[in-house]
N, C-alpha and C. Protein backbone atom coordinates (compact mmCIF):
# COMPACT_ATOMS: atom_id res chain seq x y z
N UNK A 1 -7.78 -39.44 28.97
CA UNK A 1 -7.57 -39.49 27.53
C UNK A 1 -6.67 -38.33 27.12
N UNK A 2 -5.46 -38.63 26.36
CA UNK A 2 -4.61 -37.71 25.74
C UNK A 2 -5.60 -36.54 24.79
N UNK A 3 -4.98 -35.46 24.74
CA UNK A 3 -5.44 -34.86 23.28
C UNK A 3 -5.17 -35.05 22.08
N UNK A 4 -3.39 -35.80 21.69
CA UNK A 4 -2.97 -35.57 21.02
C UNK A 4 -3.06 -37.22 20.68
N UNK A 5 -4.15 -38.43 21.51
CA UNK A 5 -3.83 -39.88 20.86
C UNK A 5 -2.95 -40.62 21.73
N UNK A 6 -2.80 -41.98 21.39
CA UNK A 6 -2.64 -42.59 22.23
C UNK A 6 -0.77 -42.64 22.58
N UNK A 7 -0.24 -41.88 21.42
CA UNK A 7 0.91 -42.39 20.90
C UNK A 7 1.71 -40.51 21.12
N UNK A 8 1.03 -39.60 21.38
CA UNK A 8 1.34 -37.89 21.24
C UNK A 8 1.16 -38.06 19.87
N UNK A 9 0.65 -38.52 18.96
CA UNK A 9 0.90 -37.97 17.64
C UNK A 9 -0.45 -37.24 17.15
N UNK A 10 -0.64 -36.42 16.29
CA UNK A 10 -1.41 -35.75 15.88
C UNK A 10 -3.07 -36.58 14.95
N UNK A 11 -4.07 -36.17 15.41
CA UNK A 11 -5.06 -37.18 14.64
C UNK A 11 -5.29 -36.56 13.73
N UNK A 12 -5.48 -37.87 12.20
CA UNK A 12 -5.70 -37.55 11.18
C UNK A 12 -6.33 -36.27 10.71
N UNK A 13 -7.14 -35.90 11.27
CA UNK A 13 -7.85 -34.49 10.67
C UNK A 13 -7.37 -33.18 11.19
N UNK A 14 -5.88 -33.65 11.63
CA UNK A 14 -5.34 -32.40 12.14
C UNK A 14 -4.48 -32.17 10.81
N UNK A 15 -4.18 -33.18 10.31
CA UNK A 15 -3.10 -33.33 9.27
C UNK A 15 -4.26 -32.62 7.73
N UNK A 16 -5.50 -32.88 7.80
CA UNK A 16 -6.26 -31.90 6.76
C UNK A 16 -6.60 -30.67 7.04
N UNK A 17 -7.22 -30.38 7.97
CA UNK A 17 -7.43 -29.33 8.47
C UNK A 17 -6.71 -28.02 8.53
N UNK A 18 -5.50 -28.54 9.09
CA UNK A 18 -4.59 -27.65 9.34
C UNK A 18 -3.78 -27.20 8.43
N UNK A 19 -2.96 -27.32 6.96
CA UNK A 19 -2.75 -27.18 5.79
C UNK A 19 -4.08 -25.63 4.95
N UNK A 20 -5.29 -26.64 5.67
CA UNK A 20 -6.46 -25.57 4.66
C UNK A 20 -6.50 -24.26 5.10
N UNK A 21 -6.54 -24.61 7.23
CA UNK A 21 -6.42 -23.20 8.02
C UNK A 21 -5.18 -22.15 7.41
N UNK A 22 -4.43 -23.02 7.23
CA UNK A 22 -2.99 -22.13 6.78
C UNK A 22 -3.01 -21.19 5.51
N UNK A 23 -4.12 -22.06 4.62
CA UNK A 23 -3.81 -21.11 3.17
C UNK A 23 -5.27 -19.99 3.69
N UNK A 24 -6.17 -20.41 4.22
CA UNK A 24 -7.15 -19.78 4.40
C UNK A 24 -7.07 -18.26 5.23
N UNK A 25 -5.50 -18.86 6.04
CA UNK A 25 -5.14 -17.26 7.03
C UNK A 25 -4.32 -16.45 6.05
N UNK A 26 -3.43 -17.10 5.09
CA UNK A 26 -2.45 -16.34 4.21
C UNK A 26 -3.79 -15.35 3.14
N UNK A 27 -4.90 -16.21 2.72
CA UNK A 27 -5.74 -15.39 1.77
C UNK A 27 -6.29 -14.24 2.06
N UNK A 28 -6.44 -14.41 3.49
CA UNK A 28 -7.28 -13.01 4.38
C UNK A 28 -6.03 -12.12 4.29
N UNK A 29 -4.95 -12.67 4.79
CA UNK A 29 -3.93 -11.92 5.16
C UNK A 29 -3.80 -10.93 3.73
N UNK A 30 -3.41 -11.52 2.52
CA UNK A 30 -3.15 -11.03 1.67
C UNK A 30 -4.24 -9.99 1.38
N UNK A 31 -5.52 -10.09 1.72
CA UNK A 31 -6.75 -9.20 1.31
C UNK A 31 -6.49 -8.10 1.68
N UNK A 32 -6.67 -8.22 3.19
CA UNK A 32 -6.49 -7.33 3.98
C UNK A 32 -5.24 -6.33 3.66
N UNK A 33 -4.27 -6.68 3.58
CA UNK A 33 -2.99 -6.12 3.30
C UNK A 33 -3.10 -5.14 1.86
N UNK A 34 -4.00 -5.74 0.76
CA UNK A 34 -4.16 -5.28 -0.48
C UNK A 34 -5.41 -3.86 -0.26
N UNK A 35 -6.33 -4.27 0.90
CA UNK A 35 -7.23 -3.66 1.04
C UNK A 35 -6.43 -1.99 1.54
N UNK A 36 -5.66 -2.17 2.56
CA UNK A 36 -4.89 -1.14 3.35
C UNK A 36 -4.19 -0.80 2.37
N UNK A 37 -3.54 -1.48 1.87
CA UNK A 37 -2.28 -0.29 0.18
C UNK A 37 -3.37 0.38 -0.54
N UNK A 38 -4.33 -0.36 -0.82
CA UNK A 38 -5.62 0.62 -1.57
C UNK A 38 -5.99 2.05 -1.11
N UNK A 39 -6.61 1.56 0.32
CA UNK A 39 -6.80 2.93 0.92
C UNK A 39 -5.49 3.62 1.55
N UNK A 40 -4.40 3.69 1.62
CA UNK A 40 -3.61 4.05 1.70
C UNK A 40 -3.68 5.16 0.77
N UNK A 41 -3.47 4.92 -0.73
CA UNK A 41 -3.23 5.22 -2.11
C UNK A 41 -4.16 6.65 -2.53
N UNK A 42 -5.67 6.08 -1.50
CA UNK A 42 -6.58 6.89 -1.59
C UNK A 42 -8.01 6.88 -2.69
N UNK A 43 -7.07 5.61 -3.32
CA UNK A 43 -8.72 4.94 -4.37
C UNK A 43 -9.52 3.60 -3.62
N UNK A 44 -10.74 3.50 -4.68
CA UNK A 44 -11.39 2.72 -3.68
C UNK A 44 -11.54 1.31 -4.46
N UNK A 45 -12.38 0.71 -4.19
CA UNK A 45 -11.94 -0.90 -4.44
C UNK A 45 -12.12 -1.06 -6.07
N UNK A 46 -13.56 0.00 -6.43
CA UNK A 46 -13.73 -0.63 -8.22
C UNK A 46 -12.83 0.27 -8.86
N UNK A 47 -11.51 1.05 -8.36
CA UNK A 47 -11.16 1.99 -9.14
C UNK A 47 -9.60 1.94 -9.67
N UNK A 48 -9.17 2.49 -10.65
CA UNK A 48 -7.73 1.99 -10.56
C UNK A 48 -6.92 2.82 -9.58
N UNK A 49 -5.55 2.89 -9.26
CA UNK A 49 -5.09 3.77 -8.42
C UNK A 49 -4.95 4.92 -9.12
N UNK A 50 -4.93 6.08 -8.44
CA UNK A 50 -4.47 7.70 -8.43
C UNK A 50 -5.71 7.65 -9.56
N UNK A 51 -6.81 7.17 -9.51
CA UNK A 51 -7.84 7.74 -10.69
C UNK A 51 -8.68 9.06 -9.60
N UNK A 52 -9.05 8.39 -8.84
CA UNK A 52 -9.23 9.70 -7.83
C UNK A 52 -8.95 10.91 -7.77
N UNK A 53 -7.23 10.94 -7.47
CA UNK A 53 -6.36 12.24 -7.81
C UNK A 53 -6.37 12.59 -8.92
N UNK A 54 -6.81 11.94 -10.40
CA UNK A 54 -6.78 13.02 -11.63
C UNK A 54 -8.14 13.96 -11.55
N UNK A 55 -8.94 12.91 -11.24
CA UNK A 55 -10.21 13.44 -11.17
C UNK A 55 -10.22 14.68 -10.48
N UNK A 56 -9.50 14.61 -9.30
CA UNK A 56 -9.74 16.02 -8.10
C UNK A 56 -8.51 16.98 -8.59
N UNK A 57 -8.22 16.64 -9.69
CA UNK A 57 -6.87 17.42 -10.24
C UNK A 57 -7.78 18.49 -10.84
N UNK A 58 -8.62 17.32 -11.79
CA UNK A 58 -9.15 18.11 -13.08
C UNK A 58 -10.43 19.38 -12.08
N UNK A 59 -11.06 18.52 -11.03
CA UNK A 59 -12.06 19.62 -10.20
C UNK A 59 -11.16 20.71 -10.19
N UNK A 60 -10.17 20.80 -9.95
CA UNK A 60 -9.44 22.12 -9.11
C UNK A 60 -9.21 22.95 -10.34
N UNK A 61 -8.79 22.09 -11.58
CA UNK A 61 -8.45 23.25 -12.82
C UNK A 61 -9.41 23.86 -12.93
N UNK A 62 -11.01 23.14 -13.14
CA UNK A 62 -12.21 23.54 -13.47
C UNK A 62 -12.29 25.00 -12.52
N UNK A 63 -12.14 25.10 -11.42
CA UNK A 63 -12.45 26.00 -10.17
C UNK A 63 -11.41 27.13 -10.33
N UNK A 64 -10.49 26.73 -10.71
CA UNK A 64 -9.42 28.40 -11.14
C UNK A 64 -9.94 29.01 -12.14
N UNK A 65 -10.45 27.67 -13.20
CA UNK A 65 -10.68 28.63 -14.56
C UNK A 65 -11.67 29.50 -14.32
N UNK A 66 -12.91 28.79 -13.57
CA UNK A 66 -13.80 29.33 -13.07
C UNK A 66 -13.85 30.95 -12.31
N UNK A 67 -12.86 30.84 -11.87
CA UNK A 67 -12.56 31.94 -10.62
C UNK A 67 -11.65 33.12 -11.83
N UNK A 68 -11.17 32.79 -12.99
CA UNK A 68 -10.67 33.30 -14.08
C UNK A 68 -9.40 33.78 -13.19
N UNK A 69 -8.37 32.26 -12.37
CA UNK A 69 -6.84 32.78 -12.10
C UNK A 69 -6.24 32.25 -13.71
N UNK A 70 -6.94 31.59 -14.35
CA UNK A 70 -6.10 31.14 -15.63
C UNK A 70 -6.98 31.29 -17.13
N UNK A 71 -6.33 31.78 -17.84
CA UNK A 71 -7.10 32.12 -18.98
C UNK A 71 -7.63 30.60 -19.71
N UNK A 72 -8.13 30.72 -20.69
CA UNK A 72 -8.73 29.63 -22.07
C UNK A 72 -7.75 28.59 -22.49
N UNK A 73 -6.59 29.10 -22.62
CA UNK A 73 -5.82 28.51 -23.35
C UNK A 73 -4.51 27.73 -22.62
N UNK A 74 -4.86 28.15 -21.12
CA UNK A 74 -4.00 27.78 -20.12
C UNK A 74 -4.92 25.97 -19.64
N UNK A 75 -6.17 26.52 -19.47
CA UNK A 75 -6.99 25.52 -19.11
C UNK A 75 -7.05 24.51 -19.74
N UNK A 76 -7.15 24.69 -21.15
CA UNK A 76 -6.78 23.73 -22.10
C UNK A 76 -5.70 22.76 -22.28
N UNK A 77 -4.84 23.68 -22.17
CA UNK A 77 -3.25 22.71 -22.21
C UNK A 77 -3.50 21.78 -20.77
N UNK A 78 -3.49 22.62 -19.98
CA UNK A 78 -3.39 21.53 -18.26
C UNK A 78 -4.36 20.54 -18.60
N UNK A 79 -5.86 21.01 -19.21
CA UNK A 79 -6.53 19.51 -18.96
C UNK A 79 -6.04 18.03 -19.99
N UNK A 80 -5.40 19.12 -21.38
CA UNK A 80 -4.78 17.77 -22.05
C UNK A 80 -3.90 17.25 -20.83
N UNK A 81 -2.91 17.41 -20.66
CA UNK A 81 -1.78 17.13 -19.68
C UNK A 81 -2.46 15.87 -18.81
N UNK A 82 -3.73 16.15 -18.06
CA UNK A 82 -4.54 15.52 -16.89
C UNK A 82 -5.47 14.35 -17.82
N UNK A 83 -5.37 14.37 -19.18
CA UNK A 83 -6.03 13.20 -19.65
C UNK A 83 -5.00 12.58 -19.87
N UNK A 84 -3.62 12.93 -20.46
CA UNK A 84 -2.61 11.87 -20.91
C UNK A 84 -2.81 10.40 -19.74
């Protein structure tokens, strides 16, 4: 017995099947691909991008002011800047 039928031609449920496999590998594909630019970026899945980096922006201002390398009024301006 052929695989491919009596004739080489393809059996019907190759002709459904195979269409669905196709969009079903492009959807992963695309995930995956979206998943890696994400973490790439350095944010994580519920977050928008570079929200991370303001956040660890604003830790670090907090930690100078703290350490008093920047006065009151320095701190102030930078954190407006880091909410825009």
């Amino acid at each position: 017995m052929q695989p491919w039928g009596p004739w080489g031609m393809m059996p019907w449920y190759g002709m459904v099947f195979g269409p669905i496999m196709m969009i079903i590998w492009l959807v992963v594909l695309i995930v995956v691909a979206a998943a890696v630019i994400r973490w790439l970026q350095g944010g994580t899945v519920g977050s928008l991008p570079f929200a991370g980096n303001r956040k660890r922006a604003l830790e670090i201002l907090e930690e100078r002011f703290a350490r008093g390398e920047i006065d009151k009024n320095e701190f102030e301006e930078k954190k407006r800047l880091l909410s825009d």
